[in-house]
N, C-alpha and C. Protein backbone atom coordinates (compact mmCIF):
# COMPACT_ATOMS: atom_id res chain seq x y z
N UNK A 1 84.08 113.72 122.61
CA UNK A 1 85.47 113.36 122.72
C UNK A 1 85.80 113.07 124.18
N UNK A 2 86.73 112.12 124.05
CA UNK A 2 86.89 111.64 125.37
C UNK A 2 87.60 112.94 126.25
N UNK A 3 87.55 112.99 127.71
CA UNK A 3 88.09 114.43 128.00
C UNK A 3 89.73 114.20 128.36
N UNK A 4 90.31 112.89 128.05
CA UNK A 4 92.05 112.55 128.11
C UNK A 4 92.19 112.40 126.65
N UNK A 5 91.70 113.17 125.38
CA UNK A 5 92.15 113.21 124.08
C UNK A 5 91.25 114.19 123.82
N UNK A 6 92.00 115.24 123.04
CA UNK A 6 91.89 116.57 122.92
C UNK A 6 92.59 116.51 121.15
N UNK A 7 91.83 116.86 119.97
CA UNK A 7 92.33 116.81 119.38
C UNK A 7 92.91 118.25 118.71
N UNK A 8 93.98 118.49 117.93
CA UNK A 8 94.49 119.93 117.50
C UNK A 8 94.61 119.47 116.19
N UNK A 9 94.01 120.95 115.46
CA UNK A 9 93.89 121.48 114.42
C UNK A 9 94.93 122.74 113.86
N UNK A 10 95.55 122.96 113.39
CA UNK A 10 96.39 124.11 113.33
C UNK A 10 96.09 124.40 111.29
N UNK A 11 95.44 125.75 111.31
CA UNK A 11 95.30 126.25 109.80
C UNK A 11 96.91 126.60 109.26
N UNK A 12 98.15 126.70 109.92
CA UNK A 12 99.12 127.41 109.16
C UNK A 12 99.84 125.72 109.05
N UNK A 13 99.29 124.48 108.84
CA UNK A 13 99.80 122.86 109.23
C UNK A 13 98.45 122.20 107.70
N UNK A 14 99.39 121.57 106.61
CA UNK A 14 98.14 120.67 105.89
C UNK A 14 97.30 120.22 106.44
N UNK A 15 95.99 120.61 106.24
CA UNK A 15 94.70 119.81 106.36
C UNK A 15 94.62 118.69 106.71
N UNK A 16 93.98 117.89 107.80
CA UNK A 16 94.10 116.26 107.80
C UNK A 16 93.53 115.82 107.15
N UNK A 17 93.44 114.57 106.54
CA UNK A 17 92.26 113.72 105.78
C UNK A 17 91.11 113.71 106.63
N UNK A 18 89.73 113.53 106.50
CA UNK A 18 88.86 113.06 107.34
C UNK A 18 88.95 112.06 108.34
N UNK A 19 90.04 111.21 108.20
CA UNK A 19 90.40 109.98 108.93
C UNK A 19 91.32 110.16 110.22
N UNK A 20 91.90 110.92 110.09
CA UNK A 20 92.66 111.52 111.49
C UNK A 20 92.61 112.70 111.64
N UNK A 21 93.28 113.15 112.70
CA UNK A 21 93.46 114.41 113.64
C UNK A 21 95.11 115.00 113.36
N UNK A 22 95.19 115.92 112.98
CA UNK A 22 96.88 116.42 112.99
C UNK A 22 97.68 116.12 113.89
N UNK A 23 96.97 116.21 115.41
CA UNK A 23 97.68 115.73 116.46
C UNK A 23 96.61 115.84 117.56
N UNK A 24 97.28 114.88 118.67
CA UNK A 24 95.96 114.68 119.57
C UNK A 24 97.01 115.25 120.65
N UNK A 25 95.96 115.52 122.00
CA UNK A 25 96.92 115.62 123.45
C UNK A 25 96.29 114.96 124.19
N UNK A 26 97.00 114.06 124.49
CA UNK A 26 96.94 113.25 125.94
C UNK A 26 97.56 113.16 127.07
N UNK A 27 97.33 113.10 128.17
CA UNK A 27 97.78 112.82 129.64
C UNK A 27 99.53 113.70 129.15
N UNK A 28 99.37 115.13 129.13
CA UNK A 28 100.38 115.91 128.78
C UNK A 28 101.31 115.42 127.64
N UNK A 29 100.81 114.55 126.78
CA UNK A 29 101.64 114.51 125.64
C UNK A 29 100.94 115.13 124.38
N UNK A 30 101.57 115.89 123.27
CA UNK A 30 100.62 115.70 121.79
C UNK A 30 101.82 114.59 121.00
N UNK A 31 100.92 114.10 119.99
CA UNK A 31 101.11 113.16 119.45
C UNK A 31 100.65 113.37 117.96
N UNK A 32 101.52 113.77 116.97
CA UNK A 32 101.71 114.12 115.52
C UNK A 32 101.19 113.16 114.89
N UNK A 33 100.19 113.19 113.87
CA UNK A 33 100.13 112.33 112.46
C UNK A 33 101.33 112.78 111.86
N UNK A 34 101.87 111.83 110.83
CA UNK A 34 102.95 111.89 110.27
C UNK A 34 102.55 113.24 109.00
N UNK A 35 103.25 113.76 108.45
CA UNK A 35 103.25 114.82 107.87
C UNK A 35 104.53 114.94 107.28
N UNK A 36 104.31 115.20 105.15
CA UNK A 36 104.73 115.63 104.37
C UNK A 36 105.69 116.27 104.48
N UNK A 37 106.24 116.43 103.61
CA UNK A 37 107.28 118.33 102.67
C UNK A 37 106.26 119.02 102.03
N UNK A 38 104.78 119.07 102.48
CA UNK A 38 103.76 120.26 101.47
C UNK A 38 103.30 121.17 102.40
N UNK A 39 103.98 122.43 101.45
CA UNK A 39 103.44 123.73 101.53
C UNK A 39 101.98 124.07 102.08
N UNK A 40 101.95 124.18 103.59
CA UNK A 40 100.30 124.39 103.15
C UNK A 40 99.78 125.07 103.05
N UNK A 41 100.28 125.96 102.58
CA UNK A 41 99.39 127.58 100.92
C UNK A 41 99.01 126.70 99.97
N UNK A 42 99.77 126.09 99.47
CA UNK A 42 99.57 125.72 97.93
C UNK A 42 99.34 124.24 98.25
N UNK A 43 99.31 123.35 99.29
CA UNK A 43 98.76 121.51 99.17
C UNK A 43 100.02 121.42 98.08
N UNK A 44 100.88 121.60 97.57
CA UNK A 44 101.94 121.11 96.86
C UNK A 44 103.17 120.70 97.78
N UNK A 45 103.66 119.57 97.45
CA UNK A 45 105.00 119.57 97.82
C UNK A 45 106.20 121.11 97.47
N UNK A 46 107.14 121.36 98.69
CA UNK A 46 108.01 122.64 98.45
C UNK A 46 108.65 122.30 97.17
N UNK A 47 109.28 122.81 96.93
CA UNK A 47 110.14 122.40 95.53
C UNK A 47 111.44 122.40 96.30
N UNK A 48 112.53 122.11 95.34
CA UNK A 48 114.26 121.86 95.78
C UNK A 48 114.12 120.25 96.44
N UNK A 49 114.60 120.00 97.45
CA UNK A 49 115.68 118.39 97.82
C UNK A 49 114.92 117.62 98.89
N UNK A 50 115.25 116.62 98.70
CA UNK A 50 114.38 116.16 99.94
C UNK A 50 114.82 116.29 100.91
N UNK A 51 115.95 117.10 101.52
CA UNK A 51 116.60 118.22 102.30
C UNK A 51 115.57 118.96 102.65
N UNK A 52 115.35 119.83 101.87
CA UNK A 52 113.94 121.04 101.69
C UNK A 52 112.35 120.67 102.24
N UNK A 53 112.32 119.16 101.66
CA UNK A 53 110.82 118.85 102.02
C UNK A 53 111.34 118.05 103.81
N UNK A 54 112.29 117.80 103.90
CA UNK A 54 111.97 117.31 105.19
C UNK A 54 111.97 118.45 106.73
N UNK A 55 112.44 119.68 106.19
CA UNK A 55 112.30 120.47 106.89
C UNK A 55 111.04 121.33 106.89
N UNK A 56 110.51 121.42 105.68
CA UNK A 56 108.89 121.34 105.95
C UNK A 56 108.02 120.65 106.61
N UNK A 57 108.24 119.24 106.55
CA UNK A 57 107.32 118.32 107.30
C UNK A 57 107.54 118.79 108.80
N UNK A 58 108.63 119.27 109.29
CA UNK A 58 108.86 119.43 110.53
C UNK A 58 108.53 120.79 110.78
N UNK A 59 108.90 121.67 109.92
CA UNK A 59 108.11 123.14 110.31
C UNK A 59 107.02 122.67 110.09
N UNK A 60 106.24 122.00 109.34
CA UNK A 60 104.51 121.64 109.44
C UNK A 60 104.07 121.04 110.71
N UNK A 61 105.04 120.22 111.49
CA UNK A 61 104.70 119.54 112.48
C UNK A 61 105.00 120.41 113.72
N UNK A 62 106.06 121.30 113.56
CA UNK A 62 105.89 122.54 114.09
C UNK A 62 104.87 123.26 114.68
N UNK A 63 104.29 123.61 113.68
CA UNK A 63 102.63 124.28 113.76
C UNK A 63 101.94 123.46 114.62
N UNK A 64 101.72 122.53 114.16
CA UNK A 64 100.79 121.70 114.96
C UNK A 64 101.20 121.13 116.59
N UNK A 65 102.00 121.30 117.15
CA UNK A 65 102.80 121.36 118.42
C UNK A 65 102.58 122.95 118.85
N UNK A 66 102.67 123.93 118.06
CA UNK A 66 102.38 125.28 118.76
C UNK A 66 100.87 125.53 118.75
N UNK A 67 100.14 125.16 118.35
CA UNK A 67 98.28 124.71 118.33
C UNK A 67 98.24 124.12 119.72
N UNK A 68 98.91 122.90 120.03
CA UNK A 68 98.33 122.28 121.05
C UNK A 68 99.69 122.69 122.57
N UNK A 69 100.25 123.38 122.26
CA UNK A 69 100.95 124.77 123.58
C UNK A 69 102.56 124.00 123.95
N UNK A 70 102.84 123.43 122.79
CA UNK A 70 103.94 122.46 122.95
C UNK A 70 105.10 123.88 121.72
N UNK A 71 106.04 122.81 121.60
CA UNK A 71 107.29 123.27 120.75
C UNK A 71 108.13 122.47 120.31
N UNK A 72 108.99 122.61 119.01
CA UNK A 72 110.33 121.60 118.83
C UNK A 72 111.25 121.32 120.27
N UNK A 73 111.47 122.11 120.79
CA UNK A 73 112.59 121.71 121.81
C UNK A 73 111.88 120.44 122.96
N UNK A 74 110.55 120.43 122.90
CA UNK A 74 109.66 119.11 123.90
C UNK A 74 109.14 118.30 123.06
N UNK A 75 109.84 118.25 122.36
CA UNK A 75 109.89 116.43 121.44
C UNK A 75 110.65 115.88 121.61
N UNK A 76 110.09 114.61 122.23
CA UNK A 76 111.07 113.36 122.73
C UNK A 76 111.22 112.29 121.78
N UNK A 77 110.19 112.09 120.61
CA UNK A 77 110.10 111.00 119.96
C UNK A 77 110.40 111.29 118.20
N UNK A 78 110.79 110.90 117.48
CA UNK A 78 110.49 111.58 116.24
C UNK A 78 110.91 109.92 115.21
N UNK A 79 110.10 109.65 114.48
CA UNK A 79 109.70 108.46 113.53
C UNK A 79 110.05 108.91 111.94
N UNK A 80 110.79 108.30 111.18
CA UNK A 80 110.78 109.00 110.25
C UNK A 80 110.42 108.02 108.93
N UNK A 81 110.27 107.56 108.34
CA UNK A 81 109.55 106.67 107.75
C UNK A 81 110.28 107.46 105.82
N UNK A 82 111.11 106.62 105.42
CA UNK A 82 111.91 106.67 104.21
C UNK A 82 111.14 105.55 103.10
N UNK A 83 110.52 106.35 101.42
CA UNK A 83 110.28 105.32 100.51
C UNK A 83 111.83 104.35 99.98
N UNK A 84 112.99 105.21 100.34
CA UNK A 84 113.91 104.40 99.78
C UNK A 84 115.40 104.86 101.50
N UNK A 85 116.32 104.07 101.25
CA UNK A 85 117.18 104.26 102.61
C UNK A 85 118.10 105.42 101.78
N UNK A 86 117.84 105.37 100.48
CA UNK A 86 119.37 106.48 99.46
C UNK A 86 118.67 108.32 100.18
N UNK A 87 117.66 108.47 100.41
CA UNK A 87 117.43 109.63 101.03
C UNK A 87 117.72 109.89 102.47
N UNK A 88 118.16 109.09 103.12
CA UNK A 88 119.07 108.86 104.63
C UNK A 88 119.73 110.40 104.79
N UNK A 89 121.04 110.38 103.71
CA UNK A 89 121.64 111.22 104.15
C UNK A 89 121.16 112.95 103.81
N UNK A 90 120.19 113.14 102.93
CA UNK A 90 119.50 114.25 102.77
C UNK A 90 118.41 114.72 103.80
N UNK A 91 117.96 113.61 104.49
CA UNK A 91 116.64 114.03 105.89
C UNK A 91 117.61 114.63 106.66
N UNK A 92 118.50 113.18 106.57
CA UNK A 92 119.74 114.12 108.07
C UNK A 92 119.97 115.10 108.22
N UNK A 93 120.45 116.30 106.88
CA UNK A 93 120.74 117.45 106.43
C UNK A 93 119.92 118.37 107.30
N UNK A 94 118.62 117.95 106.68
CA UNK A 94 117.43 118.50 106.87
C UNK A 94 116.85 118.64 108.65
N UNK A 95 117.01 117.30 108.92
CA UNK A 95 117.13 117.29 110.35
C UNK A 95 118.19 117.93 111.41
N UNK A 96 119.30 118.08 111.14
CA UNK A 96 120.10 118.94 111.79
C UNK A 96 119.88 120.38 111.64
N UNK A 97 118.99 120.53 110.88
CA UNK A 97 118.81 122.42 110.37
C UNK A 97 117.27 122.62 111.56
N UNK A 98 116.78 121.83 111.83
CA UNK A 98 115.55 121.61 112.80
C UNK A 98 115.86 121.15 114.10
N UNK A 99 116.76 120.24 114.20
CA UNK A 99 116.88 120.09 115.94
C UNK A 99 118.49 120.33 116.20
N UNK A 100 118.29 121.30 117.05
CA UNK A 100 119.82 121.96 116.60
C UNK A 100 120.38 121.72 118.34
N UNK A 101 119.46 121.71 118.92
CA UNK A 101 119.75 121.37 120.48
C UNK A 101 119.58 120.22 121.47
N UNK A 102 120.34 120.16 122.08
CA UNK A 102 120.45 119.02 123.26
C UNK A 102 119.51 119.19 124.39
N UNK A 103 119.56 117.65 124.79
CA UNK A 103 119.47 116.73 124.32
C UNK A 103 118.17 116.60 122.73
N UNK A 104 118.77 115.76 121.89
CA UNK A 104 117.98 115.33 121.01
C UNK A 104 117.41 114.97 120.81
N UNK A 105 116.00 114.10 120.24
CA UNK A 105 115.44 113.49 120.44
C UNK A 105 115.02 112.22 120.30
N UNK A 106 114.90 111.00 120.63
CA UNK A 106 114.64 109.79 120.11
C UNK A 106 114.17 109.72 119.11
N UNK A 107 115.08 108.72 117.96
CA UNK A 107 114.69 108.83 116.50
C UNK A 107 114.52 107.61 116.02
N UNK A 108 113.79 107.45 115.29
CA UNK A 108 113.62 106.04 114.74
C UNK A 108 113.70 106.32 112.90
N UNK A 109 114.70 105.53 111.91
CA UNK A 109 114.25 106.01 110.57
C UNK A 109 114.23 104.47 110.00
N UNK A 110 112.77 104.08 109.18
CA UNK A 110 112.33 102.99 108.57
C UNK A 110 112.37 103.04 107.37
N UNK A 111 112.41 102.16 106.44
CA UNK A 111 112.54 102.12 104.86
C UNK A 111 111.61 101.41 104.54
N UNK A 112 110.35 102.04 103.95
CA UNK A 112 109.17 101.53 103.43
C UNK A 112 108.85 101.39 101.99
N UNK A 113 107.82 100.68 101.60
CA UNK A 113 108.11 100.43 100.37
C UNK A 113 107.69 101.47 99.00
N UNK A 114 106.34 102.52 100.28
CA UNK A 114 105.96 103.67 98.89
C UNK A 114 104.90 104.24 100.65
N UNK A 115 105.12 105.34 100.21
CA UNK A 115 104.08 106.45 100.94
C UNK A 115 103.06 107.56 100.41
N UNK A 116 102.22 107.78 101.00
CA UNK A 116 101.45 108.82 100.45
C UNK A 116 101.41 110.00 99.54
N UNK A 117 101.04 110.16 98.52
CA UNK A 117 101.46 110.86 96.88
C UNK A 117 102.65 110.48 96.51
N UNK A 118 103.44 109.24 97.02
CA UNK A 118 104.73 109.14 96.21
C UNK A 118 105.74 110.01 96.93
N UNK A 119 105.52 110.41 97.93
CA UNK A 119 106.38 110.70 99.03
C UNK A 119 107.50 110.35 99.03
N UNK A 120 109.33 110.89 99.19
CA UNK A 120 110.08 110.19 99.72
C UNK A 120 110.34 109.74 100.82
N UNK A 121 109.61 111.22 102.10
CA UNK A 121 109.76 110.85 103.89
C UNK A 121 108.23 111.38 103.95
N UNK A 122 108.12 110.74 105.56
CA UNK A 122 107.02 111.17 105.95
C UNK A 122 107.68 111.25 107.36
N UNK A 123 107.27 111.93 108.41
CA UNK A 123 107.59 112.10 109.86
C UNK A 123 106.73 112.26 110.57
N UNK A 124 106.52 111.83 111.76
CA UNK A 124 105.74 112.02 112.68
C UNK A 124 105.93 112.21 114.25
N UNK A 125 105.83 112.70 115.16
CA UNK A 125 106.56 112.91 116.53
C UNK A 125 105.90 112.93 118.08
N UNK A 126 106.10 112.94 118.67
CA UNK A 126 105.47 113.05 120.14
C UNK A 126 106.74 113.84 120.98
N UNK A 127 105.57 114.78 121.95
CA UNK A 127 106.20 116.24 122.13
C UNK A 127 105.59 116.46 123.41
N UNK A 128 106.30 116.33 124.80
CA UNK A 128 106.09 116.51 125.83
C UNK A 128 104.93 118.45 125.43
N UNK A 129 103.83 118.24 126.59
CA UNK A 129 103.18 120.02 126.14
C UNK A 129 104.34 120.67 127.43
């Protein structure tokens, strides 16, 4: 591995596919694969709203920011990637219960046409360490 990419693994964060890394660190940044609403005890999606699962994806992405010596409050970037725009106002929910402090962070939310297991969000972030 190159020694300016460092990749992180975090066991209490879903498993990656063989194809990526949960999150990498570079030149003092980590940098999130996008990540679910699944439980990762059970590889199931949480149950309840997509309220519920989007605050998982972020406590999952959570984990994986405290693996590589970072935290929610040093995320500058956050991507949020919607199968439909009608779940807008339920991430939001979800997102205000997770970034509760200032400044906030740069957000981007896209409306795609279908995501991984039939997903409604997927998120992904970059997080000053």
């Amino acid at each position: 591995m190159s020694p300016d990419k460092t990749a992180i693994l975090s066991q209490y964060a879903p498993a990656p596919s063989p194809l990526m890394s949960q999150g990498i660190i570079s030149n003092g940044m980590i940098y999130c694969s996008g990540s679910l609403g699944i439980d990762p005890r059970t590889g199931k999606f949480v149950e309840g709203t997509t309220t519920d699962r989007t605050i998982q994806a972020l406590r999952n992405l959570e984990q994986v920011l405290k693996a590589g010596g970072s935290d929610l409050g040093k995320v500058v970037k956050v991507t949020i990637f919607l199968s439909s725009m009608d779940h807008y106002t339920a991430v939001n929910e979800g997102y205000a219960k997770v970034f509760t402090e200032d400044p906030k962070p740069c957000r981007t939310c896209v409306g795609v046409a279908q995501l991984p297991m039939n997903a409604e969000l997927e998120i992904e972030l970059i997080a000053a360490i």
